[in-house]
Protein backbone atom coordinates (compact mmCIF):
# COMPACT_ATOMS: atom_id res chain seq x y z
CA UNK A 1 5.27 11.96 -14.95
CA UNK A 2 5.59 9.10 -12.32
CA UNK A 3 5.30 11.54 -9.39
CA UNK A 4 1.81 13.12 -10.94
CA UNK A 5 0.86 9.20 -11.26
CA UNK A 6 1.64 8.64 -7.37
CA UNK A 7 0.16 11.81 -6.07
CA UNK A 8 -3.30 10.67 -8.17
CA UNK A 9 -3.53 7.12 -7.32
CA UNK A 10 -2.50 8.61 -3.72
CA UNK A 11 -4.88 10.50 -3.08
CA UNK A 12 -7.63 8.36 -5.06
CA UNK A 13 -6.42 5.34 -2.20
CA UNK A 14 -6.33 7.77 0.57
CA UNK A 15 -9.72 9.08 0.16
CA UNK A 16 -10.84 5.67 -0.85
CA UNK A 17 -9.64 4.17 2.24
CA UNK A 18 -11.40 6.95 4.61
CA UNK A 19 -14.63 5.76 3.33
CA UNK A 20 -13.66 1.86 2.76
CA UNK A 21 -15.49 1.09 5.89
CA UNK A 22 -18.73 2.21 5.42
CA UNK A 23 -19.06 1.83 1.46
CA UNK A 24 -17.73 -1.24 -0.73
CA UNK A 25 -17.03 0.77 -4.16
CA UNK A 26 -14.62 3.06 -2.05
CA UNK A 27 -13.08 -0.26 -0.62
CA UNK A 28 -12.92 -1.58 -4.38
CA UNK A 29 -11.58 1.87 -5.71
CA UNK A 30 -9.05 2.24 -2.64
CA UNK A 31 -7.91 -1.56 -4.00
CA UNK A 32 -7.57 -0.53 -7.32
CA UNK A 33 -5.31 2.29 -6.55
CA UNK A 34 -3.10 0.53 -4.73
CA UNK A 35 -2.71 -2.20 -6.86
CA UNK A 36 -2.23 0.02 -9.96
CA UNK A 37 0.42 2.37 -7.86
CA UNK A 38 1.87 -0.66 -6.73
CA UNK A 39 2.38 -2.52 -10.46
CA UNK A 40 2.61 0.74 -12.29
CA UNK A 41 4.15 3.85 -11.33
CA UNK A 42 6.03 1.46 -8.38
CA UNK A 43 7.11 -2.03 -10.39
CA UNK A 44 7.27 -0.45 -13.71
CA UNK A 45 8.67 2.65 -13.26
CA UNK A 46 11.62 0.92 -10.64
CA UNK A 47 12.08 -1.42 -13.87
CA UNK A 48 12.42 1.38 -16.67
CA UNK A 49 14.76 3.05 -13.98
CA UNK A 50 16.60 -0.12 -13.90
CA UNK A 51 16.79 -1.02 -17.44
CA UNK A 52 17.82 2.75 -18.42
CA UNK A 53 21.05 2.42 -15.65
CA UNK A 54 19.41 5.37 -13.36
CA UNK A 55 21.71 5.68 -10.73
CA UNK A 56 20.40 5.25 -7.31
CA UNK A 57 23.47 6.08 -5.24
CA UNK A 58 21.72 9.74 -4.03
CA UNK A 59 18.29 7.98 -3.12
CA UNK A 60 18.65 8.12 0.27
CA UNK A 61 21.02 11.01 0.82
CA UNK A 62 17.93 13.54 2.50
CA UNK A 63 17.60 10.05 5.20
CA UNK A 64 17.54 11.65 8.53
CA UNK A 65 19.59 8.55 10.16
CA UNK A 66 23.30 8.60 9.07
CA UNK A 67 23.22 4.67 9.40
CA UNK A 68 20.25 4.90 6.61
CA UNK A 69 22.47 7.16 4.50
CA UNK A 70 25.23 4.79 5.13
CA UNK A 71 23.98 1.96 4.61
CA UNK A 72 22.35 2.65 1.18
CA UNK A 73 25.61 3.99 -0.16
CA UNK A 74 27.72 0.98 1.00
CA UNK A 75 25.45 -1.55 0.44
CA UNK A 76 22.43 -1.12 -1.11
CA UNK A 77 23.94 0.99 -4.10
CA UNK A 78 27.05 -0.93 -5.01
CA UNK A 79 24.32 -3.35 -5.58
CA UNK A 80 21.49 -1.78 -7.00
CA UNK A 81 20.48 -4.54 -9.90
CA UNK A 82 19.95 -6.60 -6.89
CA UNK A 83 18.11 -4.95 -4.35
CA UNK A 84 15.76 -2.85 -7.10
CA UNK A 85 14.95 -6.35 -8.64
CA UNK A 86 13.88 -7.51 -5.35
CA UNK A 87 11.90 -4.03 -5.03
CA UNK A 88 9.96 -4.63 -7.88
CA UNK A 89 9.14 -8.02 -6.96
CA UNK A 90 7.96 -7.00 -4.19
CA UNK A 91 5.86 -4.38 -5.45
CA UNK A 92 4.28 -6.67 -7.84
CA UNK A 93 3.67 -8.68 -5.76
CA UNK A 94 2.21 -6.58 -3.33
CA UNK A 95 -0.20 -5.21 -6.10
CA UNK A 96 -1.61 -8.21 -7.39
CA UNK A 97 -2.44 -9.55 -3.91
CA UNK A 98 -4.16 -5.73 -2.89
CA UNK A 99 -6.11 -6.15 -6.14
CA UNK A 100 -7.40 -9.79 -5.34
CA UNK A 101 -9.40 -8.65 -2.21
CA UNK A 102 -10.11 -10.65 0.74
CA UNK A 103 -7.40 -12.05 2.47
CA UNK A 104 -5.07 -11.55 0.22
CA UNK A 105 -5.32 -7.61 0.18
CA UNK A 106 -4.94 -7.99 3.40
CA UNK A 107 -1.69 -9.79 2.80
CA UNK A 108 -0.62 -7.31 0.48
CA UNK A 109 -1.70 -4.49 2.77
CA UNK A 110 0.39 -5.99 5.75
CA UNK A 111 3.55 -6.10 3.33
CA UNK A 112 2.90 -2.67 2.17
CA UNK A 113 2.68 -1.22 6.05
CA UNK A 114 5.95 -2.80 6.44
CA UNK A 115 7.40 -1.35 3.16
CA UNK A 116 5.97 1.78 4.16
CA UNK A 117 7.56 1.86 7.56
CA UNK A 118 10.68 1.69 6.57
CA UNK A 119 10.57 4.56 4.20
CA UNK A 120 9.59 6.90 6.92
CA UNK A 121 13.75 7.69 7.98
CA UNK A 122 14.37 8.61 4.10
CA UNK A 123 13.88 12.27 4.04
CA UNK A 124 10.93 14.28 4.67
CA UNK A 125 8.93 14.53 1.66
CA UNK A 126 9.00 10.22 1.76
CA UNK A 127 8.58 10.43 5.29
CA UNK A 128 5.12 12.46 4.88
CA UNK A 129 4.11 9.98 1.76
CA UNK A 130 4.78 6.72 3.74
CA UNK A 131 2.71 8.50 6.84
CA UNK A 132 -0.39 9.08 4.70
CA UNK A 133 0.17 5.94 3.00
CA UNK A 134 0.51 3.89 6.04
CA UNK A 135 -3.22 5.61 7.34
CA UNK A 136 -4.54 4.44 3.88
CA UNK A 137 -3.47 0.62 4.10
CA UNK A 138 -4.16 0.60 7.69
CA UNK A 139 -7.52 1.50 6.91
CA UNK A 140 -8.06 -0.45 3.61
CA UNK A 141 -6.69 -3.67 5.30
CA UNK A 142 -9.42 -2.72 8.19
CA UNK A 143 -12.42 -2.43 5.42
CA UNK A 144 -11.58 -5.93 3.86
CA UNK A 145 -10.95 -7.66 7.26
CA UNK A 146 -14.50 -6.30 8.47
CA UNK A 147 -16.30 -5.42 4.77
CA UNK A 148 -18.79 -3.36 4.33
CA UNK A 149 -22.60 -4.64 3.85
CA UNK A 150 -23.99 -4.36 0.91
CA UNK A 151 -24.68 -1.20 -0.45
CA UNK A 152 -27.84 -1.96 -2.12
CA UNK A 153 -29.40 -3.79 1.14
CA UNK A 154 -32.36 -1.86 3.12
CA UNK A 155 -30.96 -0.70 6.37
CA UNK A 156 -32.55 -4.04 8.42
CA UNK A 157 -30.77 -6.13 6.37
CA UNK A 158 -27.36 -4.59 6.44
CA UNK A 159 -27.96 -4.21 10.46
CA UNK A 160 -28.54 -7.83 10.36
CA UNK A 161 -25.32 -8.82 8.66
CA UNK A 162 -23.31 -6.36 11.33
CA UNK A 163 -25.06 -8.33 14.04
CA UNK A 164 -24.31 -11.29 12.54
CA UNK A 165 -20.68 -10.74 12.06
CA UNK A 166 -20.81 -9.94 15.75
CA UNK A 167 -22.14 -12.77 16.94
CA UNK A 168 -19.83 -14.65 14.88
CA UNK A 169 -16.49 -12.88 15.77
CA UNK A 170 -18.33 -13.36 19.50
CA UNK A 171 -18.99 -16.89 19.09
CA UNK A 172 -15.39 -17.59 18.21
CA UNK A 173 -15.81 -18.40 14.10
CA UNK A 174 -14.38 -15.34 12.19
């Protein structure tokens, strides 16, 4: 059931994010994804996991680094009650900033790239999630660094506040 949640608020972000630039509701939708995946079907679901005893020991056995598969086995899984309580931290974390907006989504989308990143050596089905994933922060932290103008604004006025923004980045201020 968690995998059918991350594939739809997946794709919801990911499609969210490739219009985030031009249109605020897909930069609030992309936002709410993220924070949702991040608190639910990531934070929750790593806490059931944990609370049920799941055993993590074959998470990373499809890595395509032998020092990734090493290192999880010696390390990370002898002490899993530690390292998946600092995952879900992290992802809560993560999702409440994303579903503040401003600059702390952007926070949250930073920490999330970086998260992200490092999943890409675990196996190739995370490897193709974290790629598509990292294109959708990447481009939802770019929408709520530069937002979109208003939607409801006449095409003069949302010109305006581009130029504006321009001549602000230009002028040293933003």
């Amino acid at each position: 059931m968690e995998k059918i949640l991350w594939l739809i608020l997946g794709s919801v972000a990911f499609i969210a994010a490739l219009r985030a630039r031009k249109s605020r509701r897909a930069l609030i939708v992309g936002r709410i994804a993220v924070g949702t995946l991040m608190i639910g079907p990531g934070a929750l679901v790593n806490a059931v996991y944990l609370a049920t005893g799941v055993d993590w020991t074959t998470f990373a056995d499809t890595a395509h680094i032998d020092f990734v598969r090493d290192t999880w086995r010696s390390l990370v899984a002898p002490n899993h009650l530690v390292f998946i309580t600092l995952l879900i931290a992290f992802e809560v974390t993560a999702g409440v900033l994303v579903l503040h907006g401003g600059r702390k989504a952007q926070t949250g989308y930073l920490a999330l790239i970086g998260m992200h990143i490092g999943l890409l050596p675990f196996g190739w089905i995370l490897t193709a999630w974290a790629a598509v994933m990292l294109v959708a922060f990447t481009l939802l932290f770019r929408a709520e660094r530069y937002p979109p103008a208003a939607e409801h604004a006449s095409p003069s006025v949302r010109s305006a506040t581009r130029d504006q923004r321009i001549e602000t980045r230009a002028a040293g201020v933003g």
